[in-house]
N, C-alpha and C. Protein backbone atom coordinates (compact mmCIF):
# COMPACT_ATOMS: atom_id res chain seq x y z
N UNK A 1 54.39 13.35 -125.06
CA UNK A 1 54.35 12.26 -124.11
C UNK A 1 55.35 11.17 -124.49
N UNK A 2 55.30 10.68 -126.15
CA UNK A 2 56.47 10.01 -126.60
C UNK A 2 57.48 10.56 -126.16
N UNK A 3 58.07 12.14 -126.32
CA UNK A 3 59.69 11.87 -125.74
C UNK A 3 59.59 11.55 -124.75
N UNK A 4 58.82 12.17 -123.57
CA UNK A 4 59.23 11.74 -122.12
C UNK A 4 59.13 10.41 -121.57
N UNK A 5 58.79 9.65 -122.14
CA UNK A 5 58.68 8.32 -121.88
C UNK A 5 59.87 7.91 -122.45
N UNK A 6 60.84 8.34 -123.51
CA UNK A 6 61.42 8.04 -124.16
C UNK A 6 62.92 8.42 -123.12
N UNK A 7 62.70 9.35 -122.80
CA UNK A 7 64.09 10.51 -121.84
C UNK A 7 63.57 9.49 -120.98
N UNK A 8 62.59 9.28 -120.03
CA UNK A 8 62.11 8.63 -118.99
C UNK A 8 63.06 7.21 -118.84
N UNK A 9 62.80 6.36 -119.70
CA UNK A 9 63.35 4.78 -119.96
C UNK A 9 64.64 5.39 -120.50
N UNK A 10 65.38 6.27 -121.15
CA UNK A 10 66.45 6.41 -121.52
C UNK A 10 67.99 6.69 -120.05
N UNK A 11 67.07 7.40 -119.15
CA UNK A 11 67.91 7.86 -117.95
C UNK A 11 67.69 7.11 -116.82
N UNK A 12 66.37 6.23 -116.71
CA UNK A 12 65.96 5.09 -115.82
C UNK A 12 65.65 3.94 -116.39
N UNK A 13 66.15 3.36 -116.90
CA UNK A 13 65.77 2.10 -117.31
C UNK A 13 64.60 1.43 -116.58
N UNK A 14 63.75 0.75 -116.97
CA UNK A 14 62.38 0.54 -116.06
C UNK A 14 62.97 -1.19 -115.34
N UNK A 15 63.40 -2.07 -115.87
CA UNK A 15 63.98 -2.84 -115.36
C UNK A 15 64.81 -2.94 -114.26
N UNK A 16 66.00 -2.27 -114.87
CA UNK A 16 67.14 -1.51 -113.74
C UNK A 16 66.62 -1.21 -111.99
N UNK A 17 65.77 0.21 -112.59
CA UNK A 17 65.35 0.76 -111.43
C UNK A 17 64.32 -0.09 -110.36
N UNK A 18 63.68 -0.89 -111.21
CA UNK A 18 62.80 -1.76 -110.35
C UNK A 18 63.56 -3.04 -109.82
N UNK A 19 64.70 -3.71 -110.26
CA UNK A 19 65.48 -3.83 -109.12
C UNK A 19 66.17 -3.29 -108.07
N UNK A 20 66.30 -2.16 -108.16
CA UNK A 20 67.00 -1.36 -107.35
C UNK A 20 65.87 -1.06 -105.79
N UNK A 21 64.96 -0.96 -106.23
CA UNK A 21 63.74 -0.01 -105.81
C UNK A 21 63.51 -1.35 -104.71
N UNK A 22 63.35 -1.02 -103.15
CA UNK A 22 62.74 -2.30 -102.45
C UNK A 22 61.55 -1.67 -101.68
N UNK A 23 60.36 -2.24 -101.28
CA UNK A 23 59.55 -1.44 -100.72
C UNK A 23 59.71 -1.78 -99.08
N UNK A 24 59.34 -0.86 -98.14
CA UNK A 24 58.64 0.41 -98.12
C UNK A 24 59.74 0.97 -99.53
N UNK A 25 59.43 2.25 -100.43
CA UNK A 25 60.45 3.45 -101.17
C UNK A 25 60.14 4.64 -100.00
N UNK A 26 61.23 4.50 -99.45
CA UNK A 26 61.28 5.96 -98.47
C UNK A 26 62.43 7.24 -99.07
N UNK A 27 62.44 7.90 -98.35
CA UNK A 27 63.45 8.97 -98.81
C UNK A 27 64.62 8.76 -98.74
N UNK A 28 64.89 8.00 -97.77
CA UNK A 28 66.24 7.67 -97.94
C UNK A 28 66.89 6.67 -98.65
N UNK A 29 65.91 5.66 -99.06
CA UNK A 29 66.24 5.08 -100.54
C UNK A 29 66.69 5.46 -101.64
N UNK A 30 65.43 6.70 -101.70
CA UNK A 30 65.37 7.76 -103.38
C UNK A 30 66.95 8.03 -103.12
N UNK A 31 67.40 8.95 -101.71
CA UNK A 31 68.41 9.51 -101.74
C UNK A 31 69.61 8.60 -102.44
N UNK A 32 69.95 7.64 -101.56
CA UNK A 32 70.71 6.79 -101.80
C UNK A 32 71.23 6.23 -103.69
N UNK A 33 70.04 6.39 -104.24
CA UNK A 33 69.70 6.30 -105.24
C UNK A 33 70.53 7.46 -106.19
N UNK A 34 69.93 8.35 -105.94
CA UNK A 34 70.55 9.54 -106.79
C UNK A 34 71.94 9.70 -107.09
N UNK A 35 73.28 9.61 -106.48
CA UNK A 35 74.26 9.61 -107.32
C UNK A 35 74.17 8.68 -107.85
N UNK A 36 73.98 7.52 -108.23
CA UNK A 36 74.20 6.28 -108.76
C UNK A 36 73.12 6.74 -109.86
N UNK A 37 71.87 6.81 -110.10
CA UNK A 37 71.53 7.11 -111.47
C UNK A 37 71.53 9.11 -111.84
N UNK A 38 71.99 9.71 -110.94
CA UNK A 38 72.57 11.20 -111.60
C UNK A 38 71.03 11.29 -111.94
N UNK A 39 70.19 11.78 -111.63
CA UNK A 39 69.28 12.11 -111.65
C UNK A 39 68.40 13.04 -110.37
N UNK A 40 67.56 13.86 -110.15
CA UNK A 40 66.80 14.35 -108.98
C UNK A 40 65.96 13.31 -108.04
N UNK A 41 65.80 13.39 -107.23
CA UNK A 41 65.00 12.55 -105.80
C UNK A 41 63.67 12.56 -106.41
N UNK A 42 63.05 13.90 -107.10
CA UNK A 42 61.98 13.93 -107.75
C UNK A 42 61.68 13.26 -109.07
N UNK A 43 62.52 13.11 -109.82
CA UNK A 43 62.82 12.26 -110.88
C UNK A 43 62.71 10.68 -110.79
N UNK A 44 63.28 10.37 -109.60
CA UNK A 44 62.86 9.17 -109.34
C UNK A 44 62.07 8.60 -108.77
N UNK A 45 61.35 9.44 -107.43
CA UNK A 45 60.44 9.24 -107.39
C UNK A 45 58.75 8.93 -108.41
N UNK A 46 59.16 10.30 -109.43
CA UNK A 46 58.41 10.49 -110.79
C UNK A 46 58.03 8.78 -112.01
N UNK A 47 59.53 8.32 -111.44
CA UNK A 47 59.57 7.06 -112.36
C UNK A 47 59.24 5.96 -111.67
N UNK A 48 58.99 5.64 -110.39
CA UNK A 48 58.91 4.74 -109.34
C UNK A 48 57.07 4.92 -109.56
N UNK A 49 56.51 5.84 -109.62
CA UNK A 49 54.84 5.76 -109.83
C UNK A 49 54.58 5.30 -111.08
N UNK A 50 55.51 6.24 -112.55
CA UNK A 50 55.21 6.00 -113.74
C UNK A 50 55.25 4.09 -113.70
N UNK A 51 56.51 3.20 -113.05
CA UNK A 51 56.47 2.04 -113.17
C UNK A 51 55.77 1.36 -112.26
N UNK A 52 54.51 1.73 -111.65
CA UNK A 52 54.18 1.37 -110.55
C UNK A 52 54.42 0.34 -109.16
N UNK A 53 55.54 1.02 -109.29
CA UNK A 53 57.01 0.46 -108.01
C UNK A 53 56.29 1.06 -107.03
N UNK A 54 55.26 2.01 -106.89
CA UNK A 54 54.83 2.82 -105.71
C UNK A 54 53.18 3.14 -106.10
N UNK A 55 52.29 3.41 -105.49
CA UNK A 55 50.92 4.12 -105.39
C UNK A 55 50.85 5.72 -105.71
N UNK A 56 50.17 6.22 -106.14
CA UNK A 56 50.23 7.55 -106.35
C UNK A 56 50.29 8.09 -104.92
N UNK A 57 49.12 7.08 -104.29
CA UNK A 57 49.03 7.69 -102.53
C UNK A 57 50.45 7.71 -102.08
N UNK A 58 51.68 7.07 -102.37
CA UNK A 58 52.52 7.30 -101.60
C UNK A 58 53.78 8.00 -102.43
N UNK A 59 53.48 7.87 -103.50
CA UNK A 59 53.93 9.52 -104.94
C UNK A 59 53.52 10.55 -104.25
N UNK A 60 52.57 11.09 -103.70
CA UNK A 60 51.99 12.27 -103.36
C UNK A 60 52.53 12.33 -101.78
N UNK A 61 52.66 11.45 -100.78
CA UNK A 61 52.96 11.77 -99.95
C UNK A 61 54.26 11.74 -99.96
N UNK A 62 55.66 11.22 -101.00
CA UNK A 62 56.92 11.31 -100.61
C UNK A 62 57.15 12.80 -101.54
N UNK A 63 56.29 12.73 -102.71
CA UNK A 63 56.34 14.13 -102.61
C UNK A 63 55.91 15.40 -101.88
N UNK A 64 55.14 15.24 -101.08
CA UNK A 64 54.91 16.04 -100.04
C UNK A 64 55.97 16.38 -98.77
N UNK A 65 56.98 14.91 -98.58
CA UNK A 65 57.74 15.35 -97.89
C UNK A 65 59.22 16.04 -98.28
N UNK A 66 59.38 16.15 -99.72
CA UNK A 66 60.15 16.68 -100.76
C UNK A 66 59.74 18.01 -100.51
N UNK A 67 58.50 18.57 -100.63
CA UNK A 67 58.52 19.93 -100.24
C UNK A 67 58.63 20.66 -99.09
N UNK A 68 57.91 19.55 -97.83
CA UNK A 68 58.07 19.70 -96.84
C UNK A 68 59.67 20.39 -96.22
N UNK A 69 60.86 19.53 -96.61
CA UNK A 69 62.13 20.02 -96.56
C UNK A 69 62.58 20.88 -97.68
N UNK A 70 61.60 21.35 -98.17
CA UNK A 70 61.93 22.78 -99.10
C UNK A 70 63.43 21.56 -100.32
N UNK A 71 63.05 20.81 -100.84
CA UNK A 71 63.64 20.11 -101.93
C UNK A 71 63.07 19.82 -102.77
N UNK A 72 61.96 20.73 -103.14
CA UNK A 72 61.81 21.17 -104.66
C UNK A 72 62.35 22.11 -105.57
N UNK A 73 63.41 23.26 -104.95
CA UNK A 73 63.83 23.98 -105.72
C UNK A 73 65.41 23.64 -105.76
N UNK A 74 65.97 23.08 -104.73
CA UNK A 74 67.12 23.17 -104.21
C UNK A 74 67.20 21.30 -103.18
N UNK A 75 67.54 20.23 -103.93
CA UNK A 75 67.56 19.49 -103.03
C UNK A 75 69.28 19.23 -102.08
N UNK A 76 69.20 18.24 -100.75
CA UNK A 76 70.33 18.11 -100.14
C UNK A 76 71.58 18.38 -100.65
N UNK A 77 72.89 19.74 -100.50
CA UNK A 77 74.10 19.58 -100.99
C UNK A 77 75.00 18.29 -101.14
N UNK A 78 74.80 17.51 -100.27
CA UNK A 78 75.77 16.59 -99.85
C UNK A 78 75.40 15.21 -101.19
N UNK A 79 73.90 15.42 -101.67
CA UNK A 79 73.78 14.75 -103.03
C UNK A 79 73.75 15.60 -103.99
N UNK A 80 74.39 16.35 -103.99
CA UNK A 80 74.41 17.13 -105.60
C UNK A 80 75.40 16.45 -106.42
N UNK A 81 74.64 16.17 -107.51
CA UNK A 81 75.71 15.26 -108.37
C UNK A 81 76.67 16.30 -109.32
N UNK A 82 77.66 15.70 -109.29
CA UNK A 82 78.46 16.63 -110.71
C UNK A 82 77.91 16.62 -111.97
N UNK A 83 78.16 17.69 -112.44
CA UNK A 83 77.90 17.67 -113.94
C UNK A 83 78.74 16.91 -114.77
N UNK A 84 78.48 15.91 -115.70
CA UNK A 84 79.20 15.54 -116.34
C UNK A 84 79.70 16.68 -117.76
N UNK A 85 80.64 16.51 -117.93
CA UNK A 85 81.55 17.33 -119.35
C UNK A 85 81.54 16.30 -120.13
N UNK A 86 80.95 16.94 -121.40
CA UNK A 86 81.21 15.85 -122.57
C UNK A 86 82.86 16.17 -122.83
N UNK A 87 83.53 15.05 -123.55
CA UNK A 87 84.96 14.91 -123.72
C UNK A 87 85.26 14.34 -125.50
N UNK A 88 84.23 13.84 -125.39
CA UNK A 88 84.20 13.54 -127.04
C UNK A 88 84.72 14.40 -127.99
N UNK A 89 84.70 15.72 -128.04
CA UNK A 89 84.64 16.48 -129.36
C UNK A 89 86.12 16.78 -129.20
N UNK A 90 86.91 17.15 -127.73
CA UNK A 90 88.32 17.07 -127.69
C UNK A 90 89.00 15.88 -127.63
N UNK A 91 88.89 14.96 -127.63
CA UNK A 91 89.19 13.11 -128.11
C UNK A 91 89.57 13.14 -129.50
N UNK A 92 88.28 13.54 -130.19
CA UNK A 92 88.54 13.80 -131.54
C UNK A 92 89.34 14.68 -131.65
N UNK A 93 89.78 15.86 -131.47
CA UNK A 93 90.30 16.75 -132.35
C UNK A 93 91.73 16.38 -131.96
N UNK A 94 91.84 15.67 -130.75
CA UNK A 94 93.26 15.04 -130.25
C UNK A 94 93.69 14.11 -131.15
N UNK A 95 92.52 12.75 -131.53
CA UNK A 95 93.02 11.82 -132.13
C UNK A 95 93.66 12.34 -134.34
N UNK A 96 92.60 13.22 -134.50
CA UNK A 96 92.80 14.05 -135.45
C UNK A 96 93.71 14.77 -136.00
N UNK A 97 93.90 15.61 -134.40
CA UNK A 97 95.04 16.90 -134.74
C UNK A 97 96.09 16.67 -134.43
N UNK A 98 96.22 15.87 -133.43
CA UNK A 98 97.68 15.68 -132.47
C UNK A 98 97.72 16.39 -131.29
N UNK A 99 98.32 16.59 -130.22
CA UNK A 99 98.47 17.54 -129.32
C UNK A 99 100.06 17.86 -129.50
N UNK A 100 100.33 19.17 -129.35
CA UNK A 100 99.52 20.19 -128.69
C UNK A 100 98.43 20.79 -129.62
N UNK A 101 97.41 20.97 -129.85
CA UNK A 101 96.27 21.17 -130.50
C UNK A 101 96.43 22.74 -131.42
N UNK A 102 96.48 22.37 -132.64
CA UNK A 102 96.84 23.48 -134.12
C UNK A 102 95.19 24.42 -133.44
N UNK A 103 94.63 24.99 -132.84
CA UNK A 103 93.65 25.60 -132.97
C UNK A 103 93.48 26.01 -133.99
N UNK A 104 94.18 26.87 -134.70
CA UNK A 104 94.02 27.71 -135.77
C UNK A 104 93.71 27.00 -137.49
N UNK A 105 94.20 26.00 -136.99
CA UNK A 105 93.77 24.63 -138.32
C UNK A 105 92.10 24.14 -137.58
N UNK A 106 92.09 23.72 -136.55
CA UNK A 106 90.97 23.47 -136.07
C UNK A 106 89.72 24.11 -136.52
N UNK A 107 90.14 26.02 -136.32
CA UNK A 107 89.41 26.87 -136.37
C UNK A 107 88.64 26.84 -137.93
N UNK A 108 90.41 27.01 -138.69
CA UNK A 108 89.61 27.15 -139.98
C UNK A 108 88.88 25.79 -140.38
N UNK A 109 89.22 24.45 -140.23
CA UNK A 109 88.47 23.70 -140.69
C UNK A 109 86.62 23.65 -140.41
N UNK A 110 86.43 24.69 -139.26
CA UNK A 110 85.20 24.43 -138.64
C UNK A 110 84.53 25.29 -139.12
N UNK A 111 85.48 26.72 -139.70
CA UNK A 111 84.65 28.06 -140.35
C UNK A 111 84.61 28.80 -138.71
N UNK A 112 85.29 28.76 -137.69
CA UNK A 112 85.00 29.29 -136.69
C UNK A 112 86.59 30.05 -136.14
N UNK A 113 85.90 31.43 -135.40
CA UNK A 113 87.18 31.70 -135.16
C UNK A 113 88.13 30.65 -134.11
N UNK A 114 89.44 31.28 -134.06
CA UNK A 114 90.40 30.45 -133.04
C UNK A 114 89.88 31.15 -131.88
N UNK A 115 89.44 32.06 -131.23
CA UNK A 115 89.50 32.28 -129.60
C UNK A 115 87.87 31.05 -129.02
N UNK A 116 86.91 31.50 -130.86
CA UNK A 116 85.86 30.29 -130.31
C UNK A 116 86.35 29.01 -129.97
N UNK A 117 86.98 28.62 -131.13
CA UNK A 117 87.52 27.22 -130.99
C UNK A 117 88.19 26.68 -129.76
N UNK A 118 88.77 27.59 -128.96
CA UNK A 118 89.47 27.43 -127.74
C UNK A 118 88.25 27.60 -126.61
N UNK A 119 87.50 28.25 -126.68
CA UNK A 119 86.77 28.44 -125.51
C UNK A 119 86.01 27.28 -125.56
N UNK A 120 85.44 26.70 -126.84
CA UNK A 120 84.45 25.72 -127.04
C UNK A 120 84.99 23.96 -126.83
N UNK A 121 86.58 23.67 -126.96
CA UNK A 121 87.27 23.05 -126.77
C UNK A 121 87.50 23.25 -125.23
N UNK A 122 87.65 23.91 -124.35
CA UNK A 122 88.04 24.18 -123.46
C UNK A 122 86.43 23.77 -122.49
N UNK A 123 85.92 24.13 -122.89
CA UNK A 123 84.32 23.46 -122.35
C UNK A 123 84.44 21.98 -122.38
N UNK A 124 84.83 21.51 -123.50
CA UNK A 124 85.02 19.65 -123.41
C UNK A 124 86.23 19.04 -123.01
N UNK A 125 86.90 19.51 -122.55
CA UNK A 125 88.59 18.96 -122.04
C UNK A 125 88.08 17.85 -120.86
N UNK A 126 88.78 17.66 -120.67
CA UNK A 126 88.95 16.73 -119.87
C UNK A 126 89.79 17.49 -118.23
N UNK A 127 88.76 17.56 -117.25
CA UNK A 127 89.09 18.59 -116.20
C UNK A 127 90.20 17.47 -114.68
N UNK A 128 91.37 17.24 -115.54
CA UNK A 128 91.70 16.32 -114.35
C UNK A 128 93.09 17.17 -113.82
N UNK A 129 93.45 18.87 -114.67
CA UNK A 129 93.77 19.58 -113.71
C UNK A 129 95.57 19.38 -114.49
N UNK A 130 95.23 18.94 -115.40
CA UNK A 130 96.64 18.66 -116.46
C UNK A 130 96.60 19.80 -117.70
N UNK A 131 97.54 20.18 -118.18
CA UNK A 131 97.38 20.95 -119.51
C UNK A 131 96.77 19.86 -120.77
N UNK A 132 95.73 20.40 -121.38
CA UNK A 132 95.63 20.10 -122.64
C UNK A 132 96.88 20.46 -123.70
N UNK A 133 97.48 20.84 -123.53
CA UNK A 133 98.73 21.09 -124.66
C UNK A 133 99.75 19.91 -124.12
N UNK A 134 100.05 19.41 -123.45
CA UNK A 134 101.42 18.42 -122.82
C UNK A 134 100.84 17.33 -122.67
N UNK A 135 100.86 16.15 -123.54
CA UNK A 135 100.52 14.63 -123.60
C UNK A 135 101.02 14.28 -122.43
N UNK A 136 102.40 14.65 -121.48
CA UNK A 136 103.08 14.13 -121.19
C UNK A 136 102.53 14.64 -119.35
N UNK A 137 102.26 15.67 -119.16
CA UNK A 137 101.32 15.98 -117.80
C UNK A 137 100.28 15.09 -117.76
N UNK A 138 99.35 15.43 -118.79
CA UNK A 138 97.95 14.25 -118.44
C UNK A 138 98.09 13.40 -118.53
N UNK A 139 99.02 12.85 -119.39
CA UNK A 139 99.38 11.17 -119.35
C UNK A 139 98.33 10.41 -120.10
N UNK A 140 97.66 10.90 -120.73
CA UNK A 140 96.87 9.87 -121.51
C UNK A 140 96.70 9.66 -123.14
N UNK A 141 96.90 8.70 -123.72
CA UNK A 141 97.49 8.41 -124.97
C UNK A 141 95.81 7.52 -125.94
N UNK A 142 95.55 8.14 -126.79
CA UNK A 142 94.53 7.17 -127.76
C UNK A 142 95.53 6.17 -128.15
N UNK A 143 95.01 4.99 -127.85
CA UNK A 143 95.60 3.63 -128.65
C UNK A 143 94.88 2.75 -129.83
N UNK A 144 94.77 2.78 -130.74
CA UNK A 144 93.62 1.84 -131.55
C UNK A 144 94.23 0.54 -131.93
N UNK A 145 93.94 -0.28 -131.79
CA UNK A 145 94.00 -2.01 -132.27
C UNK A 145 94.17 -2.10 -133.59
N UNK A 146 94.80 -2.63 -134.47
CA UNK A 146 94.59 -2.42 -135.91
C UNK A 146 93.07 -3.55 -135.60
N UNK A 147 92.15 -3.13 -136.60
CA UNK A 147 91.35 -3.96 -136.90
C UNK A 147 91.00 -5.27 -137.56
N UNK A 148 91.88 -4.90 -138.38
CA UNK A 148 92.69 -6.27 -139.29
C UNK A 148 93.58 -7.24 -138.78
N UNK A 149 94.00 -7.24 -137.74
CA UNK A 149 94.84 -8.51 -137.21
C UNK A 149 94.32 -8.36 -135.81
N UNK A 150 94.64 -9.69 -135.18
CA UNK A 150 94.22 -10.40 -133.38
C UNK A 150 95.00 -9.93 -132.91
């Protein structure tokens, strides 16, 4: 029950959402809602009772109309949120390695082969449709501040 309360306030902030939230909470609120916190219609609805932003009586009936349009297994395409890609672990091995990226130094430093290292790197890239090997296509450069001077 601790984690989920924990995931719960971690992905909805209880503050946040209860500004957001105006009553009547109809469906097309929840909807509206969902790309903006990347979460399910059911999910928020789920957290709108947990913070009692809503009645169970009307938890049960907006979930009722969630099933009603068969959006419990499969909700509206037109809100399907993207998946986010973590980018972190190729950031690092950029700011680290340099580009175009030594895989094979990569590899051995990790104890992993090079075709893993590429596939597993290739999962965290950054998908904006540029080569990871050419600084100069994607155009984007790590800059750090020295820390020591303004």
């Amino acid at each position: 029950m601790e984690a989920n309360a924990f995931a719960a306030e971690l992905l909805l902030p209880g503050r946040a959402l209860k500004e957001e939230l105006t009553q009547p909470v109809t469906l097309l609120e929840i909807a509206t809602l969902k790309p903006r916190w990347k979460v399910s219609m059911q999910a928020l609805i789920r957290r709108a009772r947990d913070l009692e932003v809503i009645t169970p009586r009307q938890y049960t009936y907006l979930m009722t109309q969630v099933s009603a349009r068969g959006w419990r297994k499969a909700e509206p395409s037109n809100l399907d949120v993207a998946r986010e890609r973590p980018r972190l672990l190729m950031k690092m091995c950029e700011t680290l390695f340099q580009i175009p990226l030594p895989y094979d130094r990569i590899a051995e430093r990790l104890c992993w082969t090079s075709q893993f290292t590429r596939e597993v790197l290739a999962q965290h890239a950054d998908r904006t449709g540029a080569s990871q090997d050419d600084p100069g296509e994607r155009g984007i450069r790590l800059e750090f501040k020295d820390q020591g001077k303004n």
